[in-house]
Every structure is written in structure tokens, then in C-alpha cells.
PDB file of N, CA and C in Angstrom:
ATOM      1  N   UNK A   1      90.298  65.121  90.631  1.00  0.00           N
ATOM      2  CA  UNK A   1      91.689  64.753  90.743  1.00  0.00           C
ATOM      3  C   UNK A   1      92.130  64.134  89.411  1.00  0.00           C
ATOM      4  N   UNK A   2      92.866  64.765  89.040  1.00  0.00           N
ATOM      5  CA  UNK A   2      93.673  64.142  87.661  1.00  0.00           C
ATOM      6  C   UNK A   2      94.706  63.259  87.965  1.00  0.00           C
ATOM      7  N   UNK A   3      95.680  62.208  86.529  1.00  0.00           N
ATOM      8  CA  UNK A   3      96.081  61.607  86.709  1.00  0.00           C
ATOM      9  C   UNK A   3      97.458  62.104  87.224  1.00  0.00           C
ATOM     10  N   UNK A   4      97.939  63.706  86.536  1.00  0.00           N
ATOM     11  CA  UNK A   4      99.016  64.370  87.040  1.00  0.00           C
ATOM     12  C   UNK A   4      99.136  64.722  88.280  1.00  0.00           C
ATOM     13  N   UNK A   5      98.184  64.639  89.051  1.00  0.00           N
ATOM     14  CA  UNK A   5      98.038  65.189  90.523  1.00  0.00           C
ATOM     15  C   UNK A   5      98.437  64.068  91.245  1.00  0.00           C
ATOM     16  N   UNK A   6      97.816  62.748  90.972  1.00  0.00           N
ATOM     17  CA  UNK A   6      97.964  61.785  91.740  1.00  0.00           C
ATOM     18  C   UNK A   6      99.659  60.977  91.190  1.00  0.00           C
ATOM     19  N   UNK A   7     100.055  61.269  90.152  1.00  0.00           N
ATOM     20  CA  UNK A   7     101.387  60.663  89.811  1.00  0.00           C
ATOM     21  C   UNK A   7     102.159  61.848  90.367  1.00  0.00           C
ATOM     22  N   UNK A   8     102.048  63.243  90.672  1.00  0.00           N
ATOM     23  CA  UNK A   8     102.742  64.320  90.934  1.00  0.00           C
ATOM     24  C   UNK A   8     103.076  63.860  92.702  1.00  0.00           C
ATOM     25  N   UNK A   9     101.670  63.640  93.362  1.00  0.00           N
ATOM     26  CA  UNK A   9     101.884  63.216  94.757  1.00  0.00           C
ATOM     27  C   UNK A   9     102.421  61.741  95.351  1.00  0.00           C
ATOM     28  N   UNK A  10     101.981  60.876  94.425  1.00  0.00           N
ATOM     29  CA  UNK A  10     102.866  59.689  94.182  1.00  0.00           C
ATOM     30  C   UNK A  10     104.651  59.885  94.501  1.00  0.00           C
ATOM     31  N   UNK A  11     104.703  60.663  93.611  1.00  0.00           N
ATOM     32  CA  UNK A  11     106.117  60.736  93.277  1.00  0.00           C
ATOM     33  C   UNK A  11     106.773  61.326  94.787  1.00  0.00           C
ATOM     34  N   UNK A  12     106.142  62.437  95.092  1.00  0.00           N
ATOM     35  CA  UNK A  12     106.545  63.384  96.550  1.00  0.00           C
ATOM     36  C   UNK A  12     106.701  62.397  97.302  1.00  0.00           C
ATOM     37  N   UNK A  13     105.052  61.613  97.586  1.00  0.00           N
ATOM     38  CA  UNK A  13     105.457  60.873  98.648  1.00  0.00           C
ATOM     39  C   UNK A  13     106.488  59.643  98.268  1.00  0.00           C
ATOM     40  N   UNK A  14     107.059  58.927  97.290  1.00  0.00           N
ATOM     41  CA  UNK A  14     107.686  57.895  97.412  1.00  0.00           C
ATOM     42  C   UNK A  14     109.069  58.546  97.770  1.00  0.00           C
ATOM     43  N   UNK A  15     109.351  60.012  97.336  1.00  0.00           N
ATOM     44  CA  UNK A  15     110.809  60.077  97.923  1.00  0.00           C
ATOM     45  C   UNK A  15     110.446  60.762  99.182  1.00  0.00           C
ATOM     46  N   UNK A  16     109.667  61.165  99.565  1.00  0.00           N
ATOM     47  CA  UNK A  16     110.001  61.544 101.254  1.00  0.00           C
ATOM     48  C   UNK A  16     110.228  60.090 101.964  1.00  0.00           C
ATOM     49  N   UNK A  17     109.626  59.091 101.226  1.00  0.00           N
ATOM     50  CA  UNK A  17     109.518  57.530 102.469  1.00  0.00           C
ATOM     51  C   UNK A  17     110.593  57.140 102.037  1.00  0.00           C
ATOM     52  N   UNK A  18     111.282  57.329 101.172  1.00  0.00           N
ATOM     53  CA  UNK A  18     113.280  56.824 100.494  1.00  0.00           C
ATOM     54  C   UNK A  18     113.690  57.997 101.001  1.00  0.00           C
ATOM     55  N   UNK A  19     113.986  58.879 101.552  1.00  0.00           N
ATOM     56  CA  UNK A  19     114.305  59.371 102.469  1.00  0.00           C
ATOM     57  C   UNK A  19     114.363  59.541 104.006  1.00  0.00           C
ATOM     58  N   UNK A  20     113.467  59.458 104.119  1.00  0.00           N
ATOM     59  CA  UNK A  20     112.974  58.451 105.638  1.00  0.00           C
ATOM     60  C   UNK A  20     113.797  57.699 105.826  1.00  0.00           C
ATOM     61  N   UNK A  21     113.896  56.719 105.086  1.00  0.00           N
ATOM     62  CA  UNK A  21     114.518  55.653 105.609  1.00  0.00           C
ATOM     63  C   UNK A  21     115.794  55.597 104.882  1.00  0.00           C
ATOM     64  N   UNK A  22     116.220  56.445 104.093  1.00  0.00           N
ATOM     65  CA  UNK A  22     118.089  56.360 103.812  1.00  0.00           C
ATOM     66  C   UNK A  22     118.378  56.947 105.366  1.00  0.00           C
ATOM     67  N   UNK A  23     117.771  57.974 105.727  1.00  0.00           N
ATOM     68  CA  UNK A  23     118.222  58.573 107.015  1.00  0.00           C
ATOM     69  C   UNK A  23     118.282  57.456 107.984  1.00  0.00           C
ATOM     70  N   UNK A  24     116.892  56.909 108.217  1.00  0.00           N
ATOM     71  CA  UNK A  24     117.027  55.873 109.472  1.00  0.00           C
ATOM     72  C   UNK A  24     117.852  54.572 109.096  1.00  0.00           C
ATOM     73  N   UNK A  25     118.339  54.448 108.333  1.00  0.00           N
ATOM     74  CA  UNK A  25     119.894  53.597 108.342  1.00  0.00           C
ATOM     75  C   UNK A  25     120.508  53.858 108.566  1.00  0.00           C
ATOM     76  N   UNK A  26     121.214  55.248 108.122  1.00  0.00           N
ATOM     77  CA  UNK A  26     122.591  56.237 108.615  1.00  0.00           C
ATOM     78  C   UNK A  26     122.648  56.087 110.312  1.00  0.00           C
ATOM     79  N   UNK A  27     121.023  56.541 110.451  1.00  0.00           N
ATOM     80  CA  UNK A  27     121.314  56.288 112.027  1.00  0.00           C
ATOM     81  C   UNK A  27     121.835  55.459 112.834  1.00  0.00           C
ATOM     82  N   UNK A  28     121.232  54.358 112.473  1.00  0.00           N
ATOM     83  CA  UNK A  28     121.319  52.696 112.493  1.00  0.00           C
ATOM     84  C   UNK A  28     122.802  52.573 112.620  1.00  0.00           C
ATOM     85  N   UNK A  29     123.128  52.708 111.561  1.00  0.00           N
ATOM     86  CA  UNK A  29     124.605  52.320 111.111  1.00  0.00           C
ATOM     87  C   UNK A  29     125.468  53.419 112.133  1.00  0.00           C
ATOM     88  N   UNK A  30     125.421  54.533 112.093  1.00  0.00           N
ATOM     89  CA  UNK A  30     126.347  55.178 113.214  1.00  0.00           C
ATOM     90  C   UNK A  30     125.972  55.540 114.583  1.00  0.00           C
ATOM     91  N   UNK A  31     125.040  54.941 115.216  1.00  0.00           N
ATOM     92  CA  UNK A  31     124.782  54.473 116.392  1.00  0.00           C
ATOM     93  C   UNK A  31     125.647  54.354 117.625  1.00  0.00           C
ATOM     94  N   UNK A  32     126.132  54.387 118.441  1.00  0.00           N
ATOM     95  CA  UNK A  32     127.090  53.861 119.359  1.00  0.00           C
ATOM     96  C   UNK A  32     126.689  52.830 119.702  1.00  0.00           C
ATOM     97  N   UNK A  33     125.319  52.533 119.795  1.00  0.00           N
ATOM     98  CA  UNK A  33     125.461  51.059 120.605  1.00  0.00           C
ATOM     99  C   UNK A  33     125.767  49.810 119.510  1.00  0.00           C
ATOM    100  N   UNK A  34     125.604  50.123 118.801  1.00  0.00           N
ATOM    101  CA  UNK A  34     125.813  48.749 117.032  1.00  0.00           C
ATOM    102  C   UNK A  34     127.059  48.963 116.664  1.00  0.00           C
ATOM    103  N   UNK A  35     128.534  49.274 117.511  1.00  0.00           N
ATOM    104  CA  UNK A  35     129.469  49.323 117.277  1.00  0.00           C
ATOM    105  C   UNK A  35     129.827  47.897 117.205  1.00  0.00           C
ATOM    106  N   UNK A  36     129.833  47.213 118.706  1.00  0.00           N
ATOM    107  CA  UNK A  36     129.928  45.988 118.950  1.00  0.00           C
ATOM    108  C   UNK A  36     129.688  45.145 118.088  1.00  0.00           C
ATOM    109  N   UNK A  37     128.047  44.895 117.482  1.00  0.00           N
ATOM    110  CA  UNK A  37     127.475  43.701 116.560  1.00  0.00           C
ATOM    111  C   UNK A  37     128.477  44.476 115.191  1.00  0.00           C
ATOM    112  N   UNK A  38     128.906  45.299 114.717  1.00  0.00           N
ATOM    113  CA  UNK A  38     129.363  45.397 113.567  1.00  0.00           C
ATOM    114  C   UNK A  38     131.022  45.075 113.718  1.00  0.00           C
ATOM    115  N   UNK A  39     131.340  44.610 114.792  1.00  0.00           N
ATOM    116  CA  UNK A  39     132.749  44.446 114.719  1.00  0.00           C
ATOM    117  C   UNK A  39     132.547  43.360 114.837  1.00  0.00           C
ATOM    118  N   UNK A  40     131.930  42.432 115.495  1.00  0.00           N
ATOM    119  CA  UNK A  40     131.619  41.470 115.891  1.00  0.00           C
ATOM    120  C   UNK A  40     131.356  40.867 114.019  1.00  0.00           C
ATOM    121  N   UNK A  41     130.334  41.188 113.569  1.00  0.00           N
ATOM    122  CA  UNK A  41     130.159  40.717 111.999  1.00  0.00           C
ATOM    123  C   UNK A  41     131.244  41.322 111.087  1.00  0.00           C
ATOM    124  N   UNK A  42     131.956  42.266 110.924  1.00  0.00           N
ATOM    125  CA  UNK A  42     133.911  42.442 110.385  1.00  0.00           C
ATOM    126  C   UNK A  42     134.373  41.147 110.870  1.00  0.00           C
ATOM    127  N   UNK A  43     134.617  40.956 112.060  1.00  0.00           N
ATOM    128  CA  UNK A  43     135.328  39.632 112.335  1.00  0.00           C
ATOM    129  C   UNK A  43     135.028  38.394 111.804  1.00  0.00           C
ATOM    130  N   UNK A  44     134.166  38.099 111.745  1.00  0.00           N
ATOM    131  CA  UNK A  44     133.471  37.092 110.809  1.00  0.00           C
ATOM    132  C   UNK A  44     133.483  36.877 109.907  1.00  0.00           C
ATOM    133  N   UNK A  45     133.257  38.212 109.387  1.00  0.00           N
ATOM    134  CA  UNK A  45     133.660  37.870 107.237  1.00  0.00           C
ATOM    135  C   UNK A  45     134.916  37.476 107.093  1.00  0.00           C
ATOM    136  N   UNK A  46     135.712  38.418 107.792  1.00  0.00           N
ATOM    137  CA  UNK A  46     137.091  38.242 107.385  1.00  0.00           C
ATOM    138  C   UNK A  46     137.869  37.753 108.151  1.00  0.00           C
ATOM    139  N   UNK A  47     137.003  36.419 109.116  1.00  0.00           N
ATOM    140  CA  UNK A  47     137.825  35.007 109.458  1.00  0.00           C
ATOM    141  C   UNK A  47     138.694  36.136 110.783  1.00  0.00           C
ATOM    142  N   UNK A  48     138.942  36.760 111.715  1.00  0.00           N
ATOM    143  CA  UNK A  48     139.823  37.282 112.168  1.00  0.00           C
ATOM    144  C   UNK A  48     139.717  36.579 114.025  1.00  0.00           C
ATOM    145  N   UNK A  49     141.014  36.668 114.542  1.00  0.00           N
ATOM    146  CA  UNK A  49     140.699  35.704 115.630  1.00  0.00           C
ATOM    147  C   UNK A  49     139.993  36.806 116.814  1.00  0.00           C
ATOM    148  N   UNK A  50     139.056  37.112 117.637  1.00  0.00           N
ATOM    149  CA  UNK A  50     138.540  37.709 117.943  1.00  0.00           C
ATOM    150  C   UNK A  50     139.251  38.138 119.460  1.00  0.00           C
ATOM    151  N   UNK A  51     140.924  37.049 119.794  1.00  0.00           N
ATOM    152  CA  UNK A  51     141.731  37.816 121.014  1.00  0.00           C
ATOM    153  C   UNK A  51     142.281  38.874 120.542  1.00  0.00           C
ATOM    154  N   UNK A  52     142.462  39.142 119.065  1.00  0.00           N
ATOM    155  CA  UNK A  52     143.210  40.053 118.722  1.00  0.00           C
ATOM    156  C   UNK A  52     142.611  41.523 118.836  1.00  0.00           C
ATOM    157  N   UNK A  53     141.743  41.829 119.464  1.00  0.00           N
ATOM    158  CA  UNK A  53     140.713  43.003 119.887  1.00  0.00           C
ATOM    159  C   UNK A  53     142.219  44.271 119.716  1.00  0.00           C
ATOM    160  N   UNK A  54     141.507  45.214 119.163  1.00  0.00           N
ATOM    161  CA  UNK A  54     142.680  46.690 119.489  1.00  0.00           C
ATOM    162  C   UNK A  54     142.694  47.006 120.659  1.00  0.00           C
TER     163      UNK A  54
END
């Protein structure tokens, strides 16, 4: 095994696992059930009174 083989497979595998997981955020993030906690944390940053629901 050379050093090109192992920096060649290095490399494969570090972007399949940064891929992996850009995907499993997307998921994360557009989820239906994490609608709630993300409106819930919008409201928060930006101070908003939380009767004012749409």
C-alpha cells in the first residue's frame, strides 16, 4: 500500500462521511416534526410575543 492509495482513500472516504451528514441535516432541518422547536427558537431570537401564532 502506497502513500497515494491511502491519501487517495482518505480523501473518498472523508467526503462520503461530509456527505453523509450534509444530507442528515437537510433531513433534520426539513423534518415535519422540528417545525415546532424551530419556530419556537425564530421566536426567541427575534424577541416575538408567542400569542401572535399565524
Amino acid at each position: 500500500m502506497t502513500y497515494d492509495t491511502v491519501a487517495t482513500f482518505s480523501q473518498v472516504a472523508s467526503l462520503l462521511l461530509f456527505i453523509a451528514m450534509f444530507i442528515g441535516v437537510i433531513v433534520y432541518t426539513f423534518w415535519p416534526g422540528n417545525r415546532q422547536k424551530f419556530d419556537e427558537a425564530q421566536r426567541k431570537a427575534l424577541d416575538l410575543d408567542p400569542q401572535n401564532k399565524r
